[in-house]
N, C-alpha and C. Protein backbone atom coordinates (compact mmCIF):
# COMPACT_ATOMS: atom_id res chain seq x y z
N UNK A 1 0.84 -1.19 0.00
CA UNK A 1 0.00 0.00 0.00
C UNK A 1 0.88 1.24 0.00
N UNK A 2 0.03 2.44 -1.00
CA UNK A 2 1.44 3.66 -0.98
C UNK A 2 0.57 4.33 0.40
N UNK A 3 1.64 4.91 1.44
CA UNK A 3 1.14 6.05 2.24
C UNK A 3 1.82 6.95 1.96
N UNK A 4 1.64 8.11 2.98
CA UNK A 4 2.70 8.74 3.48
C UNK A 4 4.03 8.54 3.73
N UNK A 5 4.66 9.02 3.11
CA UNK A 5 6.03 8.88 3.63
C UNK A 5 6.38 9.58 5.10
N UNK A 6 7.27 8.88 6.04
CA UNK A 6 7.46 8.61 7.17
C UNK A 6 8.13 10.36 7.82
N UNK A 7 8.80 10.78 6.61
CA UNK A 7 8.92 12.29 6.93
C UNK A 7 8.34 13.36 6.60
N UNK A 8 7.04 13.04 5.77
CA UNK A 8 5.98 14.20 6.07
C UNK A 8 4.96 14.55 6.86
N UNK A 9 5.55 15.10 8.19
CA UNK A 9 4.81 15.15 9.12
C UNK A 9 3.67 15.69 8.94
N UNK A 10 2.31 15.26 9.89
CA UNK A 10 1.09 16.02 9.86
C UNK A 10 1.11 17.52 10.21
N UNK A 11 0.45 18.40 9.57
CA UNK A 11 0.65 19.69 9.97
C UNK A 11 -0.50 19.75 11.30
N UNK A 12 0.25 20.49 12.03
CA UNK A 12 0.19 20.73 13.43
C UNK A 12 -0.92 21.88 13.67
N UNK A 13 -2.31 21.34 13.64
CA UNK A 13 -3.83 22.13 13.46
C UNK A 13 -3.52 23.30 15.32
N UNK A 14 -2.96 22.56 16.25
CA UNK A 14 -2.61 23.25 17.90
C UNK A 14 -1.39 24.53 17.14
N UNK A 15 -0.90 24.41 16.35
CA UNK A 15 0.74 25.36 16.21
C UNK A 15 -0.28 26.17 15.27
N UNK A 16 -1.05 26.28 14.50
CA UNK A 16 -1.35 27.07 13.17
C UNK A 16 -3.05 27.62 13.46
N UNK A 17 -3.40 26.68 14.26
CA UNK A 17 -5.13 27.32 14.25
C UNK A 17 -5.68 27.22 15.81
N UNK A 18 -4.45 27.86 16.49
CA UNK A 18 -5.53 27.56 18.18
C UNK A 18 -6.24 28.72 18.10
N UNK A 19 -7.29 28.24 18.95
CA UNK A 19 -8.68 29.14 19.05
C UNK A 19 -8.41 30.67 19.46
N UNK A 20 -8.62 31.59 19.35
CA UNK A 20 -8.12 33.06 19.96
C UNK A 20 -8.99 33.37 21.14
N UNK A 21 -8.47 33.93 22.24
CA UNK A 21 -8.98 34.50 23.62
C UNK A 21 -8.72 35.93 23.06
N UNK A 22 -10.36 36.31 23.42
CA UNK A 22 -10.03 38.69 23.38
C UNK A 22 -9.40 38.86 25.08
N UNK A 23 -8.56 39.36 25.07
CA UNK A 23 -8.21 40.03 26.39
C UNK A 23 -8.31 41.34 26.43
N UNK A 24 -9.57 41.82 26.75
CA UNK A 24 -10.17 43.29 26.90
C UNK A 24 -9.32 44.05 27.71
N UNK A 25 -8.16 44.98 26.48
CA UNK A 25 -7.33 45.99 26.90
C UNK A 25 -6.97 46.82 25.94
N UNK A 26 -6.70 47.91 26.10
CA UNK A 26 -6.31 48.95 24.96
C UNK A 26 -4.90 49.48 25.31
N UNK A 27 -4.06 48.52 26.52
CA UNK A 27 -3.10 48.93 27.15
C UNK A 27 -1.87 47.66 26.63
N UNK A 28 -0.99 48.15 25.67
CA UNK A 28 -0.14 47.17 24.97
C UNK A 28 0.72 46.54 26.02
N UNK A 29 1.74 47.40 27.16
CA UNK A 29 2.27 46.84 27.82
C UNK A 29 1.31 45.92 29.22
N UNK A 30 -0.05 45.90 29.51
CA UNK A 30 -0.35 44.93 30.14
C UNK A 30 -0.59 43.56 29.34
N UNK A 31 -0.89 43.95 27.65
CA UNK A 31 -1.27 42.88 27.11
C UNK A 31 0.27 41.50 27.22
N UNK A 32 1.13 42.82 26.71
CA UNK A 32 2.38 41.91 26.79
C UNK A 32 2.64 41.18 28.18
N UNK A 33 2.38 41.58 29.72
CA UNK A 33 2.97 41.31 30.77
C UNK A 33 1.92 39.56 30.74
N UNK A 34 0.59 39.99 30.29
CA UNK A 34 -0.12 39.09 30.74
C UNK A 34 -0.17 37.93 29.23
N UNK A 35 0.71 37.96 28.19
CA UNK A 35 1.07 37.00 27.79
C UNK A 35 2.41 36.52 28.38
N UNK A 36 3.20 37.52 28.91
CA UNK A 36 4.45 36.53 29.39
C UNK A 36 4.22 35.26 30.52
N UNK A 37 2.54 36.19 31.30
CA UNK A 37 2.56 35.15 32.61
C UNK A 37 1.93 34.04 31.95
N UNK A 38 1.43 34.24 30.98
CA UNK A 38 0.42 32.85 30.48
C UNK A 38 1.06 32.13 29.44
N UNK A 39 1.99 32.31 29.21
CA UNK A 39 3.29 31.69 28.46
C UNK A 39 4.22 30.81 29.46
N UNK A 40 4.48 31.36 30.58
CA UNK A 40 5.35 30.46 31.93
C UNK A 40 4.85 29.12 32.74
N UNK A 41 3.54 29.11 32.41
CA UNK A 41 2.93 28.39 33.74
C UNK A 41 3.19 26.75 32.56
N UNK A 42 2.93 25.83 33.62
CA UNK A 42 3.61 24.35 33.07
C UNK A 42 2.28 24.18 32.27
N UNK A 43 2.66 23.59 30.57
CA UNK A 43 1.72 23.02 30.07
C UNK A 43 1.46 24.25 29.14
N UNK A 44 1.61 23.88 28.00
CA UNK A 44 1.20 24.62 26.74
C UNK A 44 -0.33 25.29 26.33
N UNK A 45 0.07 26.58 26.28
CA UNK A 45 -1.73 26.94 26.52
C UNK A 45 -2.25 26.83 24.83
N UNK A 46 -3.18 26.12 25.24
CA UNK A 46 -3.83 25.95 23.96
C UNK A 46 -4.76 26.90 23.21
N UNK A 47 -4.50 28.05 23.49
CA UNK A 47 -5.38 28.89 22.85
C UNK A 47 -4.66 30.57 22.44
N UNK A 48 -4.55 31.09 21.19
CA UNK A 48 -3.79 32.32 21.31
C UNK A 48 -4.69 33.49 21.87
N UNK A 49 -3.72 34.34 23.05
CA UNK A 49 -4.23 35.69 23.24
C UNK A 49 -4.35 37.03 22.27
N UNK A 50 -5.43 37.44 21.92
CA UNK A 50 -5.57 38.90 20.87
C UNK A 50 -6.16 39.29 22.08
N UNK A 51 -5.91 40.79 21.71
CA UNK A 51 -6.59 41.64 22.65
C UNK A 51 -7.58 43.01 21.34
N UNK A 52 -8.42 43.44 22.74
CA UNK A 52 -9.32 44.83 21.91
C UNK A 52 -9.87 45.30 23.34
N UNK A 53 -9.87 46.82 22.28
CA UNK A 53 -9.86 47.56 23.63
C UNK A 53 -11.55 48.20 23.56
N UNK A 54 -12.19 47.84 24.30
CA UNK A 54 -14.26 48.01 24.63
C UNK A 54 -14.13 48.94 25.65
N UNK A 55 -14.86 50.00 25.28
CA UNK A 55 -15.60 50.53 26.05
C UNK A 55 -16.70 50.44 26.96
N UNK A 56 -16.49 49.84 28.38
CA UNK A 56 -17.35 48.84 29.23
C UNK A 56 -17.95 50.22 30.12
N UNK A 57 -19.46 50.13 30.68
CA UNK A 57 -19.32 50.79 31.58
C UNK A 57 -18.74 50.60 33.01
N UNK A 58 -18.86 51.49 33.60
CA UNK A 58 -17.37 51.57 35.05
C UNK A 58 -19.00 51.21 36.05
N UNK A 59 -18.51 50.03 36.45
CA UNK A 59 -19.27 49.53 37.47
C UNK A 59 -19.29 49.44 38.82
N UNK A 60 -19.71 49.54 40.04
CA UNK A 60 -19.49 50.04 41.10
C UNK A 60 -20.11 48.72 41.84
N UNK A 61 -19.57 48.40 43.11
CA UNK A 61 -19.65 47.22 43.65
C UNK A 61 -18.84 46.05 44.17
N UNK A 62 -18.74 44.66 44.73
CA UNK A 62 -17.40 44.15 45.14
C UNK A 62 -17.24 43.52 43.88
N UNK A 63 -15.75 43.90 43.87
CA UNK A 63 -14.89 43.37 43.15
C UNK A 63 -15.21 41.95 42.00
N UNK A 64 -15.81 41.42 42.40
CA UNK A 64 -16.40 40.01 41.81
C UNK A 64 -17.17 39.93 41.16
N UNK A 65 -18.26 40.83 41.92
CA UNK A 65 -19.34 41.27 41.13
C UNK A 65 -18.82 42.27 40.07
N UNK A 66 -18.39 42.99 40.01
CA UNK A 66 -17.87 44.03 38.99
C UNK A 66 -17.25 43.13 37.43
N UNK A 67 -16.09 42.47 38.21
CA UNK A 67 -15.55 41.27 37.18
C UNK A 67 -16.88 40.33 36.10
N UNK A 68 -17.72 39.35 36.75
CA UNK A 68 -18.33 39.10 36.61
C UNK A 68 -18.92 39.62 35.44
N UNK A 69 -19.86 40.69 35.82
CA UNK A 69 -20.73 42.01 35.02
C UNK A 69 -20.19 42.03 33.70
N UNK A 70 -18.85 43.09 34.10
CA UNK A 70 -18.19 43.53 33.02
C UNK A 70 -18.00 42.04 31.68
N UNK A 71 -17.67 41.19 32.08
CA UNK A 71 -17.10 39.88 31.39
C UNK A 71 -18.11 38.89 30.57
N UNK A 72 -19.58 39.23 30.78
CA UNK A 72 -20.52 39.15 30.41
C UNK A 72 -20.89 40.18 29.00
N UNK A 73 -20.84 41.25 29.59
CA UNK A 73 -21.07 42.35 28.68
C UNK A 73 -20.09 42.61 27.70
N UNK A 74 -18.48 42.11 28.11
CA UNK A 74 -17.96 41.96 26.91
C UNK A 74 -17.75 40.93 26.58
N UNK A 75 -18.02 39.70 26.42
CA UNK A 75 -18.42 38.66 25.48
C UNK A 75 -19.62 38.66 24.65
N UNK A 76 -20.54 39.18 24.88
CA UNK A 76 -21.56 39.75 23.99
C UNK A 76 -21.09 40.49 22.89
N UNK A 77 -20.35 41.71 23.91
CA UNK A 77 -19.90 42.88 22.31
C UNK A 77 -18.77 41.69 21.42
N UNK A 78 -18.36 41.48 21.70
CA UNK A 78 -17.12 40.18 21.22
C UNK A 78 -17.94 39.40 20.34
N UNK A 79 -18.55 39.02 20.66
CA UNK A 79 -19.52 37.74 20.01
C UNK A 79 -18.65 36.61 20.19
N UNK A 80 -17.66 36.04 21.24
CA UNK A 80 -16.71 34.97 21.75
C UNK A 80 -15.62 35.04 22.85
N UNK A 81 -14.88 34.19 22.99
CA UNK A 81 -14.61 33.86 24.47
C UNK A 81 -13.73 35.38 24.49
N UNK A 82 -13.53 35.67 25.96
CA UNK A 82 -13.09 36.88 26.58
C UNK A 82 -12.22 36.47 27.76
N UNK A 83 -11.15 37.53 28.08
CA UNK A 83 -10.99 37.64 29.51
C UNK A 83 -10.96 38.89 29.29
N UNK A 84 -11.67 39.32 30.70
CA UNK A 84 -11.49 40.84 31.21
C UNK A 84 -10.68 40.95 32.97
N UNK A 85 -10.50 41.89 32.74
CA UNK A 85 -9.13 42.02 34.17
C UNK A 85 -9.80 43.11 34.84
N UNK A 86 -10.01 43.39 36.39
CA UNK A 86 -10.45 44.28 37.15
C UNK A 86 -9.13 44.35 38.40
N UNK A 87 -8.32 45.62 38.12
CA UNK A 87 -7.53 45.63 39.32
C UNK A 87 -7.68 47.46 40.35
N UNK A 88 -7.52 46.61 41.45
CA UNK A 88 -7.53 47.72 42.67
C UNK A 88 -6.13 47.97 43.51
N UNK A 89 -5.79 48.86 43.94
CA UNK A 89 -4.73 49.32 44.86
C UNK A 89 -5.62 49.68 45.93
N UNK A 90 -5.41 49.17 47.41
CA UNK A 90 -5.99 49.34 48.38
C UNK A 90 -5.24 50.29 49.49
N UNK A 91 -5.72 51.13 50.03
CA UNK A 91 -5.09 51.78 50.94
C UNK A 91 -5.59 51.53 52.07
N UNK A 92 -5.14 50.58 53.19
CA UNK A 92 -5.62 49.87 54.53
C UNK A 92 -5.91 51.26 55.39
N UNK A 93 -5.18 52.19 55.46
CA UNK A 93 -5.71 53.46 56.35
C UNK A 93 -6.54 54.28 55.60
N UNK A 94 -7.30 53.63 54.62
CA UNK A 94 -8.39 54.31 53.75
C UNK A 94 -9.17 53.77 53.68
N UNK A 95 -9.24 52.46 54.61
CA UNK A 95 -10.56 51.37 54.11
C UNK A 95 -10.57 50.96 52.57
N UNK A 96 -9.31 50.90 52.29
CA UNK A 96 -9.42 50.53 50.97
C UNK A 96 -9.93 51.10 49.74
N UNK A 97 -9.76 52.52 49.69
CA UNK A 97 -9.52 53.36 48.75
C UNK A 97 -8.10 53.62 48.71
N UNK A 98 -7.73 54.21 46.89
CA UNK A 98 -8.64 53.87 46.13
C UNK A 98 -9.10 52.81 45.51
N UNK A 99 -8.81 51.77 45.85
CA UNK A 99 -9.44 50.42 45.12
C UNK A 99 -9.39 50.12 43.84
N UNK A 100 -10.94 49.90 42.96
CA UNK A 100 -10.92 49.56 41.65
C UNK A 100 -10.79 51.19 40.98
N UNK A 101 -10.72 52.19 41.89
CA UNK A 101 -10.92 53.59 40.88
C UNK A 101 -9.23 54.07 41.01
N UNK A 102 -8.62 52.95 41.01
CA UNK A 102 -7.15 53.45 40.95
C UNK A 102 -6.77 54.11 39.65
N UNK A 103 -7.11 53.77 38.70
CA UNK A 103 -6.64 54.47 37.42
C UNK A 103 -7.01 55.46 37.26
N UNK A 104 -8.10 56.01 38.02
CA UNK A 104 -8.49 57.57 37.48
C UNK A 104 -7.72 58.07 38.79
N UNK A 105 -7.96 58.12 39.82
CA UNK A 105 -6.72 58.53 40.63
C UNK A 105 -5.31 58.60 40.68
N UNK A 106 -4.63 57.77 39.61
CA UNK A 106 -3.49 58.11 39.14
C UNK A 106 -3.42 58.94 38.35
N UNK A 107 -4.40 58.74 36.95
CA UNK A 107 -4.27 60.17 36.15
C UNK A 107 -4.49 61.66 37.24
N UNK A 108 -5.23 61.71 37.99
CA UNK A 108 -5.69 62.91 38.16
C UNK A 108 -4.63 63.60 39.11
N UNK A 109 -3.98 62.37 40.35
CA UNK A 109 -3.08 62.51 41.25
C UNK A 109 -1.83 62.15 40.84
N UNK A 110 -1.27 61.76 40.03
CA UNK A 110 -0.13 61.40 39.64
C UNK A 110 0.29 60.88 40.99
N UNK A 111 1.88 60.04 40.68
CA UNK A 111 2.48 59.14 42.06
C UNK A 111 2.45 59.99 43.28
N UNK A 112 2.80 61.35 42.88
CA UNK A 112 2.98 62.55 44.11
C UNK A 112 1.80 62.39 45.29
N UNK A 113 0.71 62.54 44.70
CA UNK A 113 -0.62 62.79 44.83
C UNK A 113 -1.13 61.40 45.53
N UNK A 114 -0.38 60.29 45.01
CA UNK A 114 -1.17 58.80 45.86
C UNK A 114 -0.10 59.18 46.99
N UNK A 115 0.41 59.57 47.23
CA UNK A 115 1.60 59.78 48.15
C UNK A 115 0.72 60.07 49.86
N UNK A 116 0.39 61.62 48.81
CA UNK A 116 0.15 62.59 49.38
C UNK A 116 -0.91 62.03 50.12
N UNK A 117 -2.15 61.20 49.82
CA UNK A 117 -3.43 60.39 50.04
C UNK A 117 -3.12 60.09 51.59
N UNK A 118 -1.82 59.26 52.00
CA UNK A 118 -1.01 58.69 53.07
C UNK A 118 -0.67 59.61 54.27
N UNK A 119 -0.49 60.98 53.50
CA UNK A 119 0.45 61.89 53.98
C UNK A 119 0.23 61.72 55.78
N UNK A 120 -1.08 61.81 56.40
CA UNK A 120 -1.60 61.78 57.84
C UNK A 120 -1.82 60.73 58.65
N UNK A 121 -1.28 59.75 57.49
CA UNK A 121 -1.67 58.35 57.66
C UNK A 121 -0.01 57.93 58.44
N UNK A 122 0.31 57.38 59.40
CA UNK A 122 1.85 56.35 59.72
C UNK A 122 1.62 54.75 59.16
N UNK A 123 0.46 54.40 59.19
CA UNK A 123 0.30 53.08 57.90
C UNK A 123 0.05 53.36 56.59
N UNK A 124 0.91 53.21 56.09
CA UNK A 124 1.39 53.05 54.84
C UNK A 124 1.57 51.62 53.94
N UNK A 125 0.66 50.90 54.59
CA UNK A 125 0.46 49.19 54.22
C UNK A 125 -0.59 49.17 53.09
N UNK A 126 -0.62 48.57 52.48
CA UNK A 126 -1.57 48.30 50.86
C UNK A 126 -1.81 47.27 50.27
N UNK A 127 -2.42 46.67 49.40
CA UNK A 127 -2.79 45.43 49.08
C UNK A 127 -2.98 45.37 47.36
N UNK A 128 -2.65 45.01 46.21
CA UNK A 128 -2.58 44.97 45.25
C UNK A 128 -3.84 43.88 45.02
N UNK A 129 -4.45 43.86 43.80
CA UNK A 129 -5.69 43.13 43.95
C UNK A 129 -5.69 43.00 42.35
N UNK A 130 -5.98 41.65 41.56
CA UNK A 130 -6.63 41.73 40.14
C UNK A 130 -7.55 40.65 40.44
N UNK A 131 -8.68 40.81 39.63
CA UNK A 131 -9.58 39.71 39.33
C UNK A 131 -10.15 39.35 37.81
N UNK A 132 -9.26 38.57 37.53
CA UNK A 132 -9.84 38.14 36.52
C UNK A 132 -10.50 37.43 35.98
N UNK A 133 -11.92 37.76 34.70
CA UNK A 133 -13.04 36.92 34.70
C UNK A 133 -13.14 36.33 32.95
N UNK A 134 -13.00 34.54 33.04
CA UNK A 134 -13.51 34.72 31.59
C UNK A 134 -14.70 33.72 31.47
N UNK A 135 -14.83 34.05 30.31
CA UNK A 135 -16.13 33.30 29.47
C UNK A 135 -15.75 32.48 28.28
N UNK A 136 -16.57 32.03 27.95
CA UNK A 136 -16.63 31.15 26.47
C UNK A 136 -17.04 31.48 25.41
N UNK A 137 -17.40 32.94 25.62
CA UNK A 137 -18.91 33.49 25.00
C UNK A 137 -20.35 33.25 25.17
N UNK A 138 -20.96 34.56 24.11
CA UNK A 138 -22.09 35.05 24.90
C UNK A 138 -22.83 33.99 25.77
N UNK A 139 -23.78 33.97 27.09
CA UNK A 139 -24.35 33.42 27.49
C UNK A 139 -23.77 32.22 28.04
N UNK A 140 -22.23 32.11 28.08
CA UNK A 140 -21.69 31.25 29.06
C UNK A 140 -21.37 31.50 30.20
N UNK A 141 -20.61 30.18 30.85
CA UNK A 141 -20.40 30.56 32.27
C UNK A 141 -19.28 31.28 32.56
N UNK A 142 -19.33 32.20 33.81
CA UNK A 142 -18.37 33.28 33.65
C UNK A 142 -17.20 32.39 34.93
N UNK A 143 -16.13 32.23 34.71
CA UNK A 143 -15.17 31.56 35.67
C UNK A 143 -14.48 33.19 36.02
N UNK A 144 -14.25 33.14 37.27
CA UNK A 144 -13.69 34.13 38.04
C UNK A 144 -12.10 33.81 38.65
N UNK A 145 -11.07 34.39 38.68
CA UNK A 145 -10.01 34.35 39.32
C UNK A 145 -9.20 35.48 39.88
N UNK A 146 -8.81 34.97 41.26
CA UNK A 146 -8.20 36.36 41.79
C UNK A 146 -6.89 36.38 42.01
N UNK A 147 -6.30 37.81 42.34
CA UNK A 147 -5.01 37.24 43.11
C UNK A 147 -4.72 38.34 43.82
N UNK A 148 -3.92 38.43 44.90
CA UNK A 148 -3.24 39.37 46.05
C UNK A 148 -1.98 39.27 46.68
N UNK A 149 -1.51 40.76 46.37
CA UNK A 149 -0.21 41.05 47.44
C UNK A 149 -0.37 41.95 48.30
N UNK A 150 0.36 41.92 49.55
CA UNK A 150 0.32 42.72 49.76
C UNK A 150 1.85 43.40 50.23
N UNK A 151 1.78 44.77 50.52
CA UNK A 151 2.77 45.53 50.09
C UNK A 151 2.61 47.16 51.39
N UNK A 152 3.33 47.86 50.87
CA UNK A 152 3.30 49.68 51.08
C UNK A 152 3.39 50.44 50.12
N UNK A 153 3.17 51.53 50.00
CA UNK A 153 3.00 52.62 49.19
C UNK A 153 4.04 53.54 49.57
N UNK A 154 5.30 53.70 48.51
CA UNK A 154 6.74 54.10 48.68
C UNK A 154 6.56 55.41 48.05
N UNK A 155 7.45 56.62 48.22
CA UNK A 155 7.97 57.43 46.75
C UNK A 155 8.29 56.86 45.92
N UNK A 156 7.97 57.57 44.91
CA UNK A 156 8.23 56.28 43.45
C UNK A 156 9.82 55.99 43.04
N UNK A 157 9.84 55.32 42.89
CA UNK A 157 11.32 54.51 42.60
C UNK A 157 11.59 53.90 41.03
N UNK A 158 12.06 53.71 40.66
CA UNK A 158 12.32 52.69 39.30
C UNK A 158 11.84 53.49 38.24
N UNK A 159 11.31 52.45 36.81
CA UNK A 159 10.74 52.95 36.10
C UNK A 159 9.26 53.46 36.17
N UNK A 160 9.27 54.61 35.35
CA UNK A 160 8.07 54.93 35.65
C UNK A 160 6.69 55.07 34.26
N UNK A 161 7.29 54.08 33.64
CA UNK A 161 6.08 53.65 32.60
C UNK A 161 5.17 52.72 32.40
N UNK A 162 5.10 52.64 33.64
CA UNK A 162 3.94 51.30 33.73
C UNK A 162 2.55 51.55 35.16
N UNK A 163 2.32 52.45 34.90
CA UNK A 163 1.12 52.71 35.91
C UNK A 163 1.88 53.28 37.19
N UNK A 164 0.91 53.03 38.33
CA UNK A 164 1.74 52.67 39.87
C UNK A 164 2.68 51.88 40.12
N UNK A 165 3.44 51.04 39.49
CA UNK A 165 4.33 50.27 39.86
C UNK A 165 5.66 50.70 40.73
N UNK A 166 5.39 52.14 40.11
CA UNK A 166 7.11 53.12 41.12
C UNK A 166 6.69 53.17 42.39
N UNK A 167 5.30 52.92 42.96
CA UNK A 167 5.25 53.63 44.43
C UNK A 167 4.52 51.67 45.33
N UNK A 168 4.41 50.99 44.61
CA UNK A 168 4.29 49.92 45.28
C UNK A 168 5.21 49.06 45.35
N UNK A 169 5.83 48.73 46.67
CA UNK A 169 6.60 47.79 47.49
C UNK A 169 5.65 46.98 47.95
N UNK A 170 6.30 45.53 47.19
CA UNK A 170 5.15 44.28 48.02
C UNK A 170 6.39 43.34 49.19
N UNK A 171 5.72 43.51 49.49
CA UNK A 171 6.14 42.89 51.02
C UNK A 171 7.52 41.29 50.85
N UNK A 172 7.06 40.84 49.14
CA UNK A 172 8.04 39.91 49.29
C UNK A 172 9.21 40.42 48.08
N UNK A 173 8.93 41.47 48.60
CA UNK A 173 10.11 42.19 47.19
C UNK A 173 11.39 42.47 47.17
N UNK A 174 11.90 42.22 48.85
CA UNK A 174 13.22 42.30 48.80
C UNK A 174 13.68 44.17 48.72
N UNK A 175 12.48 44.48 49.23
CA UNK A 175 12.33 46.03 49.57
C UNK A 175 12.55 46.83 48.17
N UNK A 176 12.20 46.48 47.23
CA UNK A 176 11.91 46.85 45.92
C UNK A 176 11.15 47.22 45.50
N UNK A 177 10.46 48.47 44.65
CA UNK A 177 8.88 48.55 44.04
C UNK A 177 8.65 47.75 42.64
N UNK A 178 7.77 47.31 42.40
CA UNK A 178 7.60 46.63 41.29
C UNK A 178 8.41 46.86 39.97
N UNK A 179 8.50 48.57 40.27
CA UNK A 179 9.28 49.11 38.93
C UNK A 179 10.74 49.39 38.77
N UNK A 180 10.81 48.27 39.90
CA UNK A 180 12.80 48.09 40.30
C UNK A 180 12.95 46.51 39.76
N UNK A 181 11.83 45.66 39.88
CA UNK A 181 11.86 44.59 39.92
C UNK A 181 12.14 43.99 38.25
N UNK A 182 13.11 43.09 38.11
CA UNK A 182 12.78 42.43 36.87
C UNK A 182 11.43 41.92 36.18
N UNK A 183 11.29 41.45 35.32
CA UNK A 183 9.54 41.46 34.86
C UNK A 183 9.09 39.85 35.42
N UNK A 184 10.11 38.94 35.51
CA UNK A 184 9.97 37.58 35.99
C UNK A 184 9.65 37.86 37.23
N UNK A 185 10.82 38.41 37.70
CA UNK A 185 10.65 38.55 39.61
C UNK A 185 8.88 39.33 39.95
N UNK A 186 8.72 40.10 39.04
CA UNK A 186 7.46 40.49 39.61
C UNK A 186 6.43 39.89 39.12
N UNK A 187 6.35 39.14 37.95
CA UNK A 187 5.15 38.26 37.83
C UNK A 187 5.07 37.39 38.26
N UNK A 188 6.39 36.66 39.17
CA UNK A 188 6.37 35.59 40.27
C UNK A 188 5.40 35.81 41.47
N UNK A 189 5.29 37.15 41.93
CA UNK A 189 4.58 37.36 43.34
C UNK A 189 3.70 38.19 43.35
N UNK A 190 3.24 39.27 42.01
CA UNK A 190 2.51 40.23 41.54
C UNK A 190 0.90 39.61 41.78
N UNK A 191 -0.20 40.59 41.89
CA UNK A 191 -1.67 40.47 41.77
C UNK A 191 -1.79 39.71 40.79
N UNK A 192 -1.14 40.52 39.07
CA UNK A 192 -1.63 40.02 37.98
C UNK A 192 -0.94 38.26 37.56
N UNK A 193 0.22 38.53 38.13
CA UNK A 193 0.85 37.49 37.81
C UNK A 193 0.20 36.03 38.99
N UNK A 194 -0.35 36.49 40.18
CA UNK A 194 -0.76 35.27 40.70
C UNK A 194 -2.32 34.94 40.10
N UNK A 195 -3.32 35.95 39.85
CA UNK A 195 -4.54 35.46 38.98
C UNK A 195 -4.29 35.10 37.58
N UNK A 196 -3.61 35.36 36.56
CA UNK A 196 -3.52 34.85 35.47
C UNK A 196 -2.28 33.44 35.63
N UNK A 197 -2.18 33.37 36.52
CA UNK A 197 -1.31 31.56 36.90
C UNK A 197 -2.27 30.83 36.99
N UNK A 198 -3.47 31.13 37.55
CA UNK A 198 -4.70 30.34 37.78
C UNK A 198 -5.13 30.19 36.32
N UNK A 199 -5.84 31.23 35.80
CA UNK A 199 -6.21 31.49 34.38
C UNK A 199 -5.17 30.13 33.55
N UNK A 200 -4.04 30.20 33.53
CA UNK A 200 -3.29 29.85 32.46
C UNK A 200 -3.48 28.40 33.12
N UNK A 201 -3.36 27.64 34.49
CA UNK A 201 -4.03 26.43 34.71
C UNK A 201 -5.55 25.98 34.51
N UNK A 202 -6.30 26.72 34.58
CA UNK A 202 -7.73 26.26 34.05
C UNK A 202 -7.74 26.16 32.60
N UNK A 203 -7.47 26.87 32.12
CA UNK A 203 -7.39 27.10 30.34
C UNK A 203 -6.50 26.11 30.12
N UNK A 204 -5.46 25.50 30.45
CA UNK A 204 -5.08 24.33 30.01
C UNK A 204 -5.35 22.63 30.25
N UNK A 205 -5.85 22.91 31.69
CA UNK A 205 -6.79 21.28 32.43
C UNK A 205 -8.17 21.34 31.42
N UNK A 206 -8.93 22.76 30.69
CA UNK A 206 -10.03 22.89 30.38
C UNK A 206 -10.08 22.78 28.85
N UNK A 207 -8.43 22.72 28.44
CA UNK A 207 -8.67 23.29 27.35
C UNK A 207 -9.39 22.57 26.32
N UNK A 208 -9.81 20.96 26.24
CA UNK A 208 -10.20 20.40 25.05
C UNK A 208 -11.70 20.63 25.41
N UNK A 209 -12.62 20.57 26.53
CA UNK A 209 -13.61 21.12 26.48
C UNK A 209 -14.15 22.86 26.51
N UNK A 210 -13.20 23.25 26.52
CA UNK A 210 -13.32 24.78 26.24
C UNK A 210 -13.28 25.12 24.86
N UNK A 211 -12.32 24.22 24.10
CA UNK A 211 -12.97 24.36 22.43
C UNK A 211 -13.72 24.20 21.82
N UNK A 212 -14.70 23.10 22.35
CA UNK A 212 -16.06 22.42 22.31
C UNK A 212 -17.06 23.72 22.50
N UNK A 213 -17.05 24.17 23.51
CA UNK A 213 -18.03 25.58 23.80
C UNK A 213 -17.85 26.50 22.80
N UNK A 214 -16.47 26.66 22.82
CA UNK A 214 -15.99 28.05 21.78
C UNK A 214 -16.44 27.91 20.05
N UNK A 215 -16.67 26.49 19.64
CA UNK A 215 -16.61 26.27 18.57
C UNK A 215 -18.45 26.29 17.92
């Protein structure tokens, strides 16, 4: 019988056509941080990350619930599977402001200004927070994942092109702010880097029935 010959391998449908995840961001350097973490974790993720950046409304409420919401509403606009990311900076002598409205408080306060928030405060302790939520698309189930450090709120230090990262010191940092830290060292112990470790283990224990949904 003629076959195949023994060195023309099958083309590899996982290397050329894995399914695409939207990761709802309009922010290039988180897209990149949060493919490096989902690139590290053991076990080949079976699905490529694209990102797009939606205009969601700003939802008010705990954290979960917010995730949740939002991750719903953009798998709809998507018309397929999603992750969306919800992160907070907590200020413990603030009851935990500002929280999830950290990004408009950085634009408006710059690092000086989150500083300044502290200024009356002698705790200066903080908590880094992401939650990330995905789906399968529209009308699926929404899986939730979190993660937490915690830390203080420094003068800013390091680089300073990546959000807050100059003024947060996490507690296992070796007295470093994130934006001193190499990008490994901080996605080892980081918010984002401990919820998308989860992410990148479910998406791969899930992954042959997660294509089933997606498809």
């Amino acid at each position: 019988a003629v076959g195949k010959s023994a060195s023309e391998p099958e083309p590899s449908r996982a290397d050329s056509e894995k399914p695409a995840i939207t990761f709802v961001t309009g922010n290039k350097k988180k897209l990149e941080e949060v493919r490096q973490i989902l690139s590290a974790g053991e076990g080949e993720l079976p699905f490529e990350i694209t990102n797009r950046k939606i205009d969601l409304p700003e939802l008010q409420g705990d954290p979960v619930d917010i995730a949740r919401e939002k991750c719903v509403l953009a798998a709809r606009e998507v018309g397929g599977p999603v992750l969306t990311e919800d992160t907070s900076l907590c200020f413990n002598a603030l009851n935990g402001l500002p929280g999830p409205y950290i990004k408009w408080f950085l634009e408006k306060c710059g690092h000086g200004g989150l500083n300044d928030m502290l200024g009356g405060f002698e705790d200066k302790s903080a908590y880094a927070q992401t939650v990330v939520a995905f789906s399968p698309g529209p009308g699926g189930d929404v899986e939730v994942f979190d993660g937490r450090t915690d830390g203080k709120i420094v003068r800013p230090r390091g680089s300073l092109d990546f959000g807050w990262d100059p003024i947060f010191e996490p507690d296992e940092g070796g007295g470093k702010t994130y934006a001193e830290m190499t990008k490994d060292d901080k996605n080892a112990i980081s918010h984002r880097g401990r919820s998308f470790a989860k992410v990148h283990d479910f998406l791969v224990a899930q992954g042959e029935s997660l294509k089933k949904k997606i498809a």
